[in-house]
N, C-alpha and C. Protein backbone atom coordinates (compact mmCIF):
# COMPACT_ATOMS: atom_id res chain seq x y z
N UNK A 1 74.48 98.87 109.17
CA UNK A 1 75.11 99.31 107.93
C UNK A 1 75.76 98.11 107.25
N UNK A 2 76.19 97.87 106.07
CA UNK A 2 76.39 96.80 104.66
C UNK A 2 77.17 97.61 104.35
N UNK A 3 78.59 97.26 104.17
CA UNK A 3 79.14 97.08 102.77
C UNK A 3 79.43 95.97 102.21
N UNK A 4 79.97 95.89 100.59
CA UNK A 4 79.99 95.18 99.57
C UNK A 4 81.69 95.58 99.44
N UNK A 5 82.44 94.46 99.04
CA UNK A 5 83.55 94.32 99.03
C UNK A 5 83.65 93.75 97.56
N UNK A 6 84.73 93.99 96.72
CA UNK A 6 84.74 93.56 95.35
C UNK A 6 86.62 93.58 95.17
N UNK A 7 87.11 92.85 94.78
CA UNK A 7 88.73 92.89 94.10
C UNK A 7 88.64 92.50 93.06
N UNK A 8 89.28 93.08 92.11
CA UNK A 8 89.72 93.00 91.01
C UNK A 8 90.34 91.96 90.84
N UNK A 9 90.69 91.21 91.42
CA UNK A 9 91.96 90.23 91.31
C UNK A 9 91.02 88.69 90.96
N UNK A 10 91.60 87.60 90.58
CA UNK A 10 91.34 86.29 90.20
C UNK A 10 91.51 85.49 91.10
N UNK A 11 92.16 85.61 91.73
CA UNK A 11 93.25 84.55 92.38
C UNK A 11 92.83 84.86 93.96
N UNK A 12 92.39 84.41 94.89
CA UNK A 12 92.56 84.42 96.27
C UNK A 12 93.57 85.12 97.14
N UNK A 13 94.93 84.37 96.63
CA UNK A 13 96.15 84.76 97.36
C UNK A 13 96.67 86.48 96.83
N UNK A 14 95.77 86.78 95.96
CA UNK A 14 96.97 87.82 95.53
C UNK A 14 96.39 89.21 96.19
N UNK A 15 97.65 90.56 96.21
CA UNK A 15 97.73 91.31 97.03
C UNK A 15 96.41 92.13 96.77
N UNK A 16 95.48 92.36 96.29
CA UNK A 16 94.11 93.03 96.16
C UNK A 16 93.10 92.64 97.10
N UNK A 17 93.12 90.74 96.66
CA UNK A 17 92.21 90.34 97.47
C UNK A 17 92.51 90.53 98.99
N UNK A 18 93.88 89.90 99.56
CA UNK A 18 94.24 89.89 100.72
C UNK A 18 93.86 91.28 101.17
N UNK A 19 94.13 92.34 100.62
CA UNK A 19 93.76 93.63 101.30
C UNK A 19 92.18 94.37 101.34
N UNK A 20 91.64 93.62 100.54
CA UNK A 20 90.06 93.87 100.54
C UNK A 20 89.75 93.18 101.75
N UNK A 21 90.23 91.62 102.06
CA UNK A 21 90.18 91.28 103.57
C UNK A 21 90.26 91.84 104.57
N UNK A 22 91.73 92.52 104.73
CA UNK A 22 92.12 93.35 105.63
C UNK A 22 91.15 94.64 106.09
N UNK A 23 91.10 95.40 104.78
CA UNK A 23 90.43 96.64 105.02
C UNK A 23 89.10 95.83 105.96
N UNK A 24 87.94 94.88 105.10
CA UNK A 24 87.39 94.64 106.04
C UNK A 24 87.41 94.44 107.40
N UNK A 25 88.47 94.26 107.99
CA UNK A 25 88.97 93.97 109.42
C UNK A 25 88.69 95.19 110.21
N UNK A 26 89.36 96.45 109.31
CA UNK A 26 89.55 97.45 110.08
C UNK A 26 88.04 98.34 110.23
N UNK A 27 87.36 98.03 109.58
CA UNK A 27 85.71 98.36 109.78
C UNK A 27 85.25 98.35 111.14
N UNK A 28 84.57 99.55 111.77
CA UNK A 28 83.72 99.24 112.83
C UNK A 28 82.86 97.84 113.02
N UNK A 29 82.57 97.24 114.40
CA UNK A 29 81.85 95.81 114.56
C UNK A 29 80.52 96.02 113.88
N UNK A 30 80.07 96.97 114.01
CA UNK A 30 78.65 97.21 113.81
C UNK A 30 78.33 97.23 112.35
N UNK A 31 79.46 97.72 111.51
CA UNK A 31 79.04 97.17 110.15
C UNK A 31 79.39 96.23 109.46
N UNK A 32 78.36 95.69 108.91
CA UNK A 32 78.75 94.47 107.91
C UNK A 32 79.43 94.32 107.01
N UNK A 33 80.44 93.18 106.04
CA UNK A 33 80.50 93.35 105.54
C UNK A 33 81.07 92.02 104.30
N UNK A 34 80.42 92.39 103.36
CA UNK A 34 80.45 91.07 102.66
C UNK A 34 81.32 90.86 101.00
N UNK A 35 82.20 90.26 100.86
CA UNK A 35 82.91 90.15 99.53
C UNK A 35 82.62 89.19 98.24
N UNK A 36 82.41 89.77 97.37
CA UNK A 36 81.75 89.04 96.67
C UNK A 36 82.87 88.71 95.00
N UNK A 37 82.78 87.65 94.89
CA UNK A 37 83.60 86.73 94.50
C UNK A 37 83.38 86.22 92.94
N UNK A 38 82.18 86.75 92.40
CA UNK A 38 82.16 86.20 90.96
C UNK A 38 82.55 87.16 90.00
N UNK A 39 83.61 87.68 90.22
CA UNK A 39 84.34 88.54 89.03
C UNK A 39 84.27 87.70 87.70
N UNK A 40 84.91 86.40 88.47
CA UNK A 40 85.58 85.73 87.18
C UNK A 40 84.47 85.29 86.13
N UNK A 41 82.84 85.60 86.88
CA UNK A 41 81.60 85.05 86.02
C UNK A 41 81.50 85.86 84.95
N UNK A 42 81.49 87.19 85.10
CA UNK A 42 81.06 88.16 84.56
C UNK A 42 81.67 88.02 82.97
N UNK A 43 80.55 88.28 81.96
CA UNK A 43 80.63 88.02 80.53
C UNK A 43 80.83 89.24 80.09
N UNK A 44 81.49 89.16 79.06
CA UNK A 44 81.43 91.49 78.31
C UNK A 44 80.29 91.70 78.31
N UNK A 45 79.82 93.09 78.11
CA UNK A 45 78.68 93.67 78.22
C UNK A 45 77.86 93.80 76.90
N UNK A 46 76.30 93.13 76.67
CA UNK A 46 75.88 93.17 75.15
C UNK A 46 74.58 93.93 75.66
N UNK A 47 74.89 95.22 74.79
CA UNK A 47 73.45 96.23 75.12
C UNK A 47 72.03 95.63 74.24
N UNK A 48 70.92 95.30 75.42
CA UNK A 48 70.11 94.99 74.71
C UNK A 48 69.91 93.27 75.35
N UNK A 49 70.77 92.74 76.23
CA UNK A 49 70.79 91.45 76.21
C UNK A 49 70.26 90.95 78.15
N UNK A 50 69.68 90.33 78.47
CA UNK A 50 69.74 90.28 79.95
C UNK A 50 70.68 89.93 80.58
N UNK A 51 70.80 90.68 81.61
CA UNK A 51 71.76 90.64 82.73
C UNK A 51 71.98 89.35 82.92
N UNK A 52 73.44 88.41 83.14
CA UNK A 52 73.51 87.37 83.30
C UNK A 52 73.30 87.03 84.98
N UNK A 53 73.42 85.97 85.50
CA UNK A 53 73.21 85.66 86.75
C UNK A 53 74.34 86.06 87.92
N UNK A 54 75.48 86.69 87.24
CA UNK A 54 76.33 86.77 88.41
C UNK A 54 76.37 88.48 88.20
N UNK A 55 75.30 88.84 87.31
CA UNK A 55 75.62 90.43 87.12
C UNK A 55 74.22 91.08 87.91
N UNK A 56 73.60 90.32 88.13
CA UNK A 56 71.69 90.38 88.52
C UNK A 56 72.28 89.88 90.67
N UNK A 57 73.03 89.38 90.61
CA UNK A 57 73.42 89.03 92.26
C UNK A 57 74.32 89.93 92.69
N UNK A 58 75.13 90.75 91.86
CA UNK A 58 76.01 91.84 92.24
C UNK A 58 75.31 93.30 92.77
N UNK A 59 74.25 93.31 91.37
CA UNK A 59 73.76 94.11 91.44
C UNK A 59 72.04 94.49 92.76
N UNK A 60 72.19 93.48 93.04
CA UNK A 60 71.02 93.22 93.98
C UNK A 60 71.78 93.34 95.45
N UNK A 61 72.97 93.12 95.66
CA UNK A 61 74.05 93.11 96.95
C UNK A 61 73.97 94.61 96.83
N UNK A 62 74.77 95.23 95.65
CA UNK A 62 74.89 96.59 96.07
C UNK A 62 73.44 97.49 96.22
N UNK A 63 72.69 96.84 95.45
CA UNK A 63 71.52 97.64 96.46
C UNK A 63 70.84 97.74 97.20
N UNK A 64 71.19 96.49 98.00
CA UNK A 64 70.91 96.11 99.64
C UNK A 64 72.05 97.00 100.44
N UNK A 65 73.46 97.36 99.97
CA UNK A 65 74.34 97.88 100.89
C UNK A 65 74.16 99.82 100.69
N UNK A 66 75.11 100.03 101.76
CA UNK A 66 74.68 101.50 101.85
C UNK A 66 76.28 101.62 101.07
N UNK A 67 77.45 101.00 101.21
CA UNK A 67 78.52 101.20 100.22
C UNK A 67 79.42 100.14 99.56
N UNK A 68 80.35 100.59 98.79
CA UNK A 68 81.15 99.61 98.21
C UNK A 68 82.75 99.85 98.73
N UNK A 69 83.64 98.38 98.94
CA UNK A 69 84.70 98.91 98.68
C UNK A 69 85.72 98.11 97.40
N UNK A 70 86.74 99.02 96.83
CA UNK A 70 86.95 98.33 95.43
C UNK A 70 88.37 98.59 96.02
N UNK A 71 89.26 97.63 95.80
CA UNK A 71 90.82 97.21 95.20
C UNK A 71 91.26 96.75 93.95
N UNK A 72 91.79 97.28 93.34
CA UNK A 72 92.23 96.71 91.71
C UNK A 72 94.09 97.29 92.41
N UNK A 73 94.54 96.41 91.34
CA UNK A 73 96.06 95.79 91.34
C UNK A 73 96.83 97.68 90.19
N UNK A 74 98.01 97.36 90.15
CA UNK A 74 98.72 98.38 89.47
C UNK A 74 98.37 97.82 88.05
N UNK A 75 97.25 98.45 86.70
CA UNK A 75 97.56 98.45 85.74
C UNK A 75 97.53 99.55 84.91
N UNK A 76 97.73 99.86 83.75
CA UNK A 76 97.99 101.15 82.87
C UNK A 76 95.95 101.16 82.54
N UNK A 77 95.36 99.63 82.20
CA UNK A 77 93.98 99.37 81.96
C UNK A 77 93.58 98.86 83.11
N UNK A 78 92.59 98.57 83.36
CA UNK A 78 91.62 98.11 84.32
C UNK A 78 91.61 96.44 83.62
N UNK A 79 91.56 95.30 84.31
CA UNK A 79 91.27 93.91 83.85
C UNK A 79 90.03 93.91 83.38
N UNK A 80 89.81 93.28 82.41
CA UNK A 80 89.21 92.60 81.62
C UNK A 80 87.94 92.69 82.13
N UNK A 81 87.39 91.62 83.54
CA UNK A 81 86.65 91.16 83.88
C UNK A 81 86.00 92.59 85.00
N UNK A 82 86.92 93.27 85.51
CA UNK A 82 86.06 94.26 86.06
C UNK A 82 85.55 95.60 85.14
N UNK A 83 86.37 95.77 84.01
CA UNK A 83 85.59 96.54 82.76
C UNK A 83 84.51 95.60 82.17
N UNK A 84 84.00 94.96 82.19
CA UNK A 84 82.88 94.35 82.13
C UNK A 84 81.79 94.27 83.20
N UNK A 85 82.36 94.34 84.84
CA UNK A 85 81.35 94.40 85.58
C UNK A 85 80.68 95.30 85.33
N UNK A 86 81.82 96.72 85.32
CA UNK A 86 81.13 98.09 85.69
C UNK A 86 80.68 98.59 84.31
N UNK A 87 81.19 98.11 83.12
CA UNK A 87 79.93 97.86 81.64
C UNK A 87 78.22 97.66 82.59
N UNK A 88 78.45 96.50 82.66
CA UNK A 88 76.89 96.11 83.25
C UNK A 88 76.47 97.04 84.63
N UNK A 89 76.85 96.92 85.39
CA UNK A 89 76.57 97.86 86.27
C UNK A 89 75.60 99.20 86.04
N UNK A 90 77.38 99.89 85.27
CA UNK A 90 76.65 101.01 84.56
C UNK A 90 75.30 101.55 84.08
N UNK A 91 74.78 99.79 83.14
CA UNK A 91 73.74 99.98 82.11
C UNK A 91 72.86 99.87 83.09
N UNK A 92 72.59 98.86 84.12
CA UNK A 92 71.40 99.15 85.06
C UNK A 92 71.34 99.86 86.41
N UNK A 93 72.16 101.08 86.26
CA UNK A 93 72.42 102.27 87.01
C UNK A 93 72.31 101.71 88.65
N UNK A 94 73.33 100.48 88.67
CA UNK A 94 73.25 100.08 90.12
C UNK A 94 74.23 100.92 90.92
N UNK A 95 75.39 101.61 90.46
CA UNK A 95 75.96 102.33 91.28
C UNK A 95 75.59 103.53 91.71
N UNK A 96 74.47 104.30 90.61
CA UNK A 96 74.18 105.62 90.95
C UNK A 96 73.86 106.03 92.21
N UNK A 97 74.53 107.02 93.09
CA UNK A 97 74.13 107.66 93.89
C UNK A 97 74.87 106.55 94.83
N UNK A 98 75.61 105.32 94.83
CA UNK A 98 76.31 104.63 96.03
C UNK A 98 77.68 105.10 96.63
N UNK A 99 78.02 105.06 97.25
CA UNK A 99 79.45 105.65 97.79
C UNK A 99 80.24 104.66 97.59
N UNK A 100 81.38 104.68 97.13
CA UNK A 100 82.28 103.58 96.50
C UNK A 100 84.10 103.79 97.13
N UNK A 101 84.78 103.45 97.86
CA UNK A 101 86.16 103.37 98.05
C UNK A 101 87.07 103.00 97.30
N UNK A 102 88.08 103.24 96.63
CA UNK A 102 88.76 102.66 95.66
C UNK A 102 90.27 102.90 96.09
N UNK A 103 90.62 101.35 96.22
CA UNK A 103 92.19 101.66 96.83
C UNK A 103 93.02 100.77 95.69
N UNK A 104 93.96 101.28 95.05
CA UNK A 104 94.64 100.84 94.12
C UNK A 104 96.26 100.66 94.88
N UNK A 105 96.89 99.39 94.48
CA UNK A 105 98.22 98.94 95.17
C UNK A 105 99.55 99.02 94.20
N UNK A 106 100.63 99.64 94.53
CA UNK A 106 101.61 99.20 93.70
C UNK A 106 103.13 99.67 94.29
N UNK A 107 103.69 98.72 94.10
CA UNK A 107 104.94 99.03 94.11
C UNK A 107 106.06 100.38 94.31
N UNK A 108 105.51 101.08 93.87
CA UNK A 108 106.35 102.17 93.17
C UNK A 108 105.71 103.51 92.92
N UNK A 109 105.41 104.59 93.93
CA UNK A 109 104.90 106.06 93.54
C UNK A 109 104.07 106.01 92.47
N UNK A 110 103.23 106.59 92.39
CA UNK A 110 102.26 106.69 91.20
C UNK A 110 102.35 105.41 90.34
N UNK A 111 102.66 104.29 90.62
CA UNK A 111 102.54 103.27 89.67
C UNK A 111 101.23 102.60 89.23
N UNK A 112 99.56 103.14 90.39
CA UNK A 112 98.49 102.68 90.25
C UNK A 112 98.02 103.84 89.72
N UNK A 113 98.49 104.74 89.05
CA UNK A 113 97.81 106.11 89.27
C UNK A 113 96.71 105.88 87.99
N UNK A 114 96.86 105.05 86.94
CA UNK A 114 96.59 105.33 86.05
C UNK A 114 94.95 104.34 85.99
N UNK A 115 95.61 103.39 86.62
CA UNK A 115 94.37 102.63 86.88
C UNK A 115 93.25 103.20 87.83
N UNK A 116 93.88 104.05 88.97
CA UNK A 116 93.06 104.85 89.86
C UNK A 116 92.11 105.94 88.93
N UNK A 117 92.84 106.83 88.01
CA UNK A 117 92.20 107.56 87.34
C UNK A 117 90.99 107.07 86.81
N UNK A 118 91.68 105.62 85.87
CA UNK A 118 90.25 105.13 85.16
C UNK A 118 89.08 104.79 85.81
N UNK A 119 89.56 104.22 87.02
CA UNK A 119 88.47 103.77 87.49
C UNK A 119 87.42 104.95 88.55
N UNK A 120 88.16 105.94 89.04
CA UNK A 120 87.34 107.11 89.50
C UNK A 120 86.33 107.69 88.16
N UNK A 121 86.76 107.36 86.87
CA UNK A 121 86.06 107.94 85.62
C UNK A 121 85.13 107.44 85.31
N UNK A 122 85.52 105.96 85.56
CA UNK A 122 84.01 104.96 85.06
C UNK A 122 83.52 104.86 85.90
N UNK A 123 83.52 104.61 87.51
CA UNK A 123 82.79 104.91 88.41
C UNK A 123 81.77 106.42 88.73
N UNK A 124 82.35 107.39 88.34
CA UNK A 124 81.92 108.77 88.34
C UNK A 124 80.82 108.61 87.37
N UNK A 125 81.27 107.84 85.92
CA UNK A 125 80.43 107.92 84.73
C UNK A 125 79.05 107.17 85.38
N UNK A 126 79.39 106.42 86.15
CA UNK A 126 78.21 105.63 86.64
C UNK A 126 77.25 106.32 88.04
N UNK A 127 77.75 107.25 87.80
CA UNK A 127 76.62 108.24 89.11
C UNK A 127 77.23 107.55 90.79
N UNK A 128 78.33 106.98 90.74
CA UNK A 128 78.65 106.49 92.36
C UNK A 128 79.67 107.96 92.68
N UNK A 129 79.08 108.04 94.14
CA UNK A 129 80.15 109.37 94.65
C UNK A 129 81.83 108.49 95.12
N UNK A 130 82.43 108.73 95.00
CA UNK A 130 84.47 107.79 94.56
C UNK A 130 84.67 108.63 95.57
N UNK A 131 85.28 108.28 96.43
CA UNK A 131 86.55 108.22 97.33
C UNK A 131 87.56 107.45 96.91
N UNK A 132 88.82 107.59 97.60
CA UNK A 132 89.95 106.84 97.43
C UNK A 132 91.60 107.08 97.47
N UNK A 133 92.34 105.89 97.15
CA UNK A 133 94.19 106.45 97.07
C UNK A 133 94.42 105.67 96.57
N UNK A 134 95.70 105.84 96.10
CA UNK A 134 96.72 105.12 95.75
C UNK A 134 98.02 104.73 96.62
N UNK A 135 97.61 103.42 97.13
CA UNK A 135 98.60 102.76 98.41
C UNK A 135 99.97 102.12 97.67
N UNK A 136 101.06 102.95 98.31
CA UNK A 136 102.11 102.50 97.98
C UNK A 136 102.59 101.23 98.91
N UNK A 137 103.28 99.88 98.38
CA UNK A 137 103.14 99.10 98.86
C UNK A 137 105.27 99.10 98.88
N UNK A 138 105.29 99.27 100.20
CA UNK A 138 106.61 99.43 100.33
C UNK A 138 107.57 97.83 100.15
N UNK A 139 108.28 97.74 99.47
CA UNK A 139 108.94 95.89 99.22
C UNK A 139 110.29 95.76 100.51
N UNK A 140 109.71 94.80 100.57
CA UNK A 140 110.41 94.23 101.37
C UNK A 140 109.89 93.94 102.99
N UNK A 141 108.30 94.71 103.17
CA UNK A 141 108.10 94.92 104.45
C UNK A 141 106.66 94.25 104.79
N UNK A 142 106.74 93.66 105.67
CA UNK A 142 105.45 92.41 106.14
C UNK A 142 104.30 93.31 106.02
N UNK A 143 103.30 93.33 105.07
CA UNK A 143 102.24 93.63 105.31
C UNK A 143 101.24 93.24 105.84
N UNK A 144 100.74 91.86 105.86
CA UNK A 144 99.85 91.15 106.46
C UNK A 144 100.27 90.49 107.51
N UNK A 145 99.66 90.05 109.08
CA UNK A 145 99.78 89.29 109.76
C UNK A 145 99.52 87.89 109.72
N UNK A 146 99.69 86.72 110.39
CA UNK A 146 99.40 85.24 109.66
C UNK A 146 97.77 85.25 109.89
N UNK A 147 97.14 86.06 110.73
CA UNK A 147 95.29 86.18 110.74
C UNK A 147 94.84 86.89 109.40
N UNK A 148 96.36 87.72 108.53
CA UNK A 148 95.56 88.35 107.33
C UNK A 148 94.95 89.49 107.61
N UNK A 149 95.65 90.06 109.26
CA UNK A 149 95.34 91.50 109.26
C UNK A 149 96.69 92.64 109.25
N UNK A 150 96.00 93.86 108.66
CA UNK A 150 97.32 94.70 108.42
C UNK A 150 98.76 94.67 109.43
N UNK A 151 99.80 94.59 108.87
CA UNK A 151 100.67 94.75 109.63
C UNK A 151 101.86 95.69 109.83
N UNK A 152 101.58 96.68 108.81
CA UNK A 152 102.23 97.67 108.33
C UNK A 152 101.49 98.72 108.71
N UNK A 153 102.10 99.42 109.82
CA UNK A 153 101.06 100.92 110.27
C UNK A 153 100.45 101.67 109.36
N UNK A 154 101.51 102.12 108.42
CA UNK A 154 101.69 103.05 107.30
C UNK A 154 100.73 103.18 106.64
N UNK A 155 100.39 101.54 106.11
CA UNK A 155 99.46 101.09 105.35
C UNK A 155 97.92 100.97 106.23
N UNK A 156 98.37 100.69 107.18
CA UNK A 156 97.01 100.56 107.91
C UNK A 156 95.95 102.04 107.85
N UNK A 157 96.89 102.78 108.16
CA UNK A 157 96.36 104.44 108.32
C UNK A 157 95.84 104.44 107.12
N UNK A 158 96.32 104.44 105.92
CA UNK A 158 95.88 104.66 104.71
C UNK A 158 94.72 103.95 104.10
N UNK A 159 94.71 102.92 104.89
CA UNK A 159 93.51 101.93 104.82
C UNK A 159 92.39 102.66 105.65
N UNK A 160 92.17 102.84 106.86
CA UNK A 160 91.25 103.67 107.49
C UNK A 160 91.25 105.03 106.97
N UNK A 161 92.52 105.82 106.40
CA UNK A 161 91.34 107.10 105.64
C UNK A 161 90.62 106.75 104.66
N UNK A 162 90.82 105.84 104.07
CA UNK A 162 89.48 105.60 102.42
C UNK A 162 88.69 105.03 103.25
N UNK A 163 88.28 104.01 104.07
CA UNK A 163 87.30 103.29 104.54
C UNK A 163 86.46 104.26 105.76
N UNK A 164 86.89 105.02 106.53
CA UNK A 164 86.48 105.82 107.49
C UNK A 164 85.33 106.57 106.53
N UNK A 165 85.28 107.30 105.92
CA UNK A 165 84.37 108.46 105.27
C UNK A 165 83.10 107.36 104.73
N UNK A 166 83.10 106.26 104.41
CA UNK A 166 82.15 105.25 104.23
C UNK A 166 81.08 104.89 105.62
N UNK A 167 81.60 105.35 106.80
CA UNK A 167 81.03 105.22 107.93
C UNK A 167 80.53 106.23 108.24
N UNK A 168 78.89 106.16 109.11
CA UNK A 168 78.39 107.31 109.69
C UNK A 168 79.40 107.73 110.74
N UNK A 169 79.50 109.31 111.09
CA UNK A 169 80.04 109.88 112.11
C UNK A 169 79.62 109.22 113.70
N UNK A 170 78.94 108.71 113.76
CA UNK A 170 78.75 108.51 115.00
C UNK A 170 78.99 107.25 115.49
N UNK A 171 79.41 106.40 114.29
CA UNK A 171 80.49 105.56 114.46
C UNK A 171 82.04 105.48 114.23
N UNK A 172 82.42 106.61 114.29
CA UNK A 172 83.54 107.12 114.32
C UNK A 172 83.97 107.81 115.39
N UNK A 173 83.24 108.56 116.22
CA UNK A 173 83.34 109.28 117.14
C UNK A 173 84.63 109.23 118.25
N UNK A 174 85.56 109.88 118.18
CA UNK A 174 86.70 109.95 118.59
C UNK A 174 87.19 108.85 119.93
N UNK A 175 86.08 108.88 120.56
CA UNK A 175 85.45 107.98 122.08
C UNK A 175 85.68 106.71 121.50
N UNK A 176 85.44 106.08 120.68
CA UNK A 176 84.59 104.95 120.27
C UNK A 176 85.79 104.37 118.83
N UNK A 177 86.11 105.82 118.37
CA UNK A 177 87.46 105.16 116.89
C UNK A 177 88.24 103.77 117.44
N UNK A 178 88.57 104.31 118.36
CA UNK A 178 89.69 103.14 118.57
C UNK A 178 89.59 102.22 118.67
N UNK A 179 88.63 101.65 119.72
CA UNK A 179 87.76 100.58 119.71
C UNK A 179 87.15 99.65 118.59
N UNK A 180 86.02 100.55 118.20
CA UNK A 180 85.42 100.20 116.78
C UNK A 180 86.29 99.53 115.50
N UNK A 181 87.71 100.65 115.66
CA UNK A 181 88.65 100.08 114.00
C UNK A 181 89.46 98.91 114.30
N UNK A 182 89.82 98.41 116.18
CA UNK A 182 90.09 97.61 116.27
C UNK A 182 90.18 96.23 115.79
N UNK A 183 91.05 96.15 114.96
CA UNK A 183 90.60 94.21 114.49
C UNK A 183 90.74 92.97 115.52
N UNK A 184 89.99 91.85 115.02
CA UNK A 184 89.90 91.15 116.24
C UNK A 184 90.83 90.80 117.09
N UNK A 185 91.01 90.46 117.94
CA UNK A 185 91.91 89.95 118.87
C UNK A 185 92.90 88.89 118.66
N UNK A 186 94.19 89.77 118.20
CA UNK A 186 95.24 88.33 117.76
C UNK A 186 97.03 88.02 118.78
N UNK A 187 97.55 87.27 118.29
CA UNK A 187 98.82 87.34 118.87
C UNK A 187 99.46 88.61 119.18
N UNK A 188 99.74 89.10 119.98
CA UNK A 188 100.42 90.45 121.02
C UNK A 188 102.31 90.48 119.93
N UNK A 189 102.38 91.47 119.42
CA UNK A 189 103.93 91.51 118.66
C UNK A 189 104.16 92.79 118.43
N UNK A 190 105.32 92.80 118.54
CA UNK A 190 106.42 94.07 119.05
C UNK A 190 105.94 95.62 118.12
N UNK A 191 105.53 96.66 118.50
CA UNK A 191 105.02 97.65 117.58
C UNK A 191 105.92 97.73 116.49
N UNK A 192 105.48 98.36 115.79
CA UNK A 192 106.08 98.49 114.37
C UNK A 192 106.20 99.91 114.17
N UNK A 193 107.50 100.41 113.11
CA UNK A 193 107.80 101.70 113.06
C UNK A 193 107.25 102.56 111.89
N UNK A 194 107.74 102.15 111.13
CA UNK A 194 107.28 102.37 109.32
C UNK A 194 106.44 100.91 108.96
N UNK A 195 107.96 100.14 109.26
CA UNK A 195 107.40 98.52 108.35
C UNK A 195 108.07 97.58 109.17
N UNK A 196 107.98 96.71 108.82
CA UNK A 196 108.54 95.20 110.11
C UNK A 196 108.91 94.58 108.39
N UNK A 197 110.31 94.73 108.27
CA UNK A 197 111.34 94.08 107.07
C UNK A 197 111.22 92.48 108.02
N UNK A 198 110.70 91.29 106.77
CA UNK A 198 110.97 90.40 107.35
C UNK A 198 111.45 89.75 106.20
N UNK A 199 112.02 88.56 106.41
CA UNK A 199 113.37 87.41 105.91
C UNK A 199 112.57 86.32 105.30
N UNK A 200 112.73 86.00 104.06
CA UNK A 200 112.19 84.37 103.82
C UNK A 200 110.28 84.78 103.73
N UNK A 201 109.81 85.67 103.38
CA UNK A 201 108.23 85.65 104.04
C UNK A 201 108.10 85.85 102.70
N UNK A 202 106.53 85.23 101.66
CA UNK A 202 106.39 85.47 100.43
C UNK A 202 105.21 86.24 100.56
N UNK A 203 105.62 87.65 99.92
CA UNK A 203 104.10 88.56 99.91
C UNK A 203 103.38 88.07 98.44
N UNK A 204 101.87 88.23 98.83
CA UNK A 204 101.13 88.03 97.62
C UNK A 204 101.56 88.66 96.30
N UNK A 205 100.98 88.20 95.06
CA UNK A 205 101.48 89.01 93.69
C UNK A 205 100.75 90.31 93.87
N UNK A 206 101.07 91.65 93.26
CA UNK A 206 99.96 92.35 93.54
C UNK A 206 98.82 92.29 92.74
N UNK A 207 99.18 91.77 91.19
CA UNK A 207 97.79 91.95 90.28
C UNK A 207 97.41 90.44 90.59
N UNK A 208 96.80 89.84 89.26
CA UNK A 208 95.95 89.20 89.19
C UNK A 208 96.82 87.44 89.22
């Protein structure tokens, strides 16, 4: 099994990308999974015009994979550059019929809600079956580990219900969950309750 990983975000460090990382972590071994990085290529959409080169390699990934997973940041709009992917997308019906995850981050109760909406709409408009949430990102509390895997239970759980339903059942299988969502093997540190409040630590921006 393939998935295709996509963030909304520009920037490496910031909280979309880091968690499109993560989620990948928490994926069974057996599936793949690959993130793809030329947001920032992508030109607006001109009907009638050929697909440019970073819209013709997107679109050829997702239809080698059996799903997608998407993170976009807290906005009222969707950025710029991913309303333009899924412009193009759209027009050469690469999402139709793909299963797509969509985890939106923010601060503050319903603060992604709006961006979540849009993007379940234009995704829907595009024939992909949408899963997804809106992850509240609690302040003040270590989310990532220094390997860049989840470190916040809370969040973790919420990360494996959108990503779980992307997996066949029989890689899920109750026997085998634990194992499978396991991320790799890192430094041994003290369980965590809700959140692990830490001192002096700089979390990523969440948008772009």
């Amino acid at each position: 099994m393939k998935i295709i990983g996509i963030a909304a975000g520009l920037h490496a460090g910031s909280f979309v990308n880091r968690l499109l990382e993560a989620a990948g972590g928490e994926l069974p071994e057996s599936v793949g999974f690959e993130v793809w990085q030329g947001l920032g290529e992508i030109p607006p959409y001109e009907a009638g015009q050929p697909a440019p080169a970073a819209v013709r390699e997107l679109a050829g990934l997702i239809a080698a994979a059996d799903a997608v997973i998407l993170t976009a940041p807290e906005h009222s709009l969707l950025p710029a550059e991913l309303s333009h992917t899924l412009d193009w997308l759209t027009a050469r019906e690469a999402l139709s019929g793909k299963h797509v995850a969509v985890m939106s981050a923010s601060a503050r109760a319903c603060g992604a809600m709006w961006a979540q909406a849009e993007l379940y709409k234009r995704l829907q408009g595009a024939g992909a079956v949408v899963t997804g949430a809106e992850l509240v990102i609690l302040p003040g509390c270590r989310h990532f580990d220094e390997d860049g895997h989840l470190a916040d239970l809370v969040l973790r759980e919420q990360v494996r219900a959108v990503i779980g339903p992307l997996c066949p059942a029989e890689l899920l299988e109750p026997a085998l969950a634990a194992e499978a969502l396991e991320p790799a093997p890192r430094r041994r540190e003290p369980a965590l309750k809700l959140c692990e409040p830490v001192l002096d630590v700089r979390e990523p921006a969440l948008s772009r």
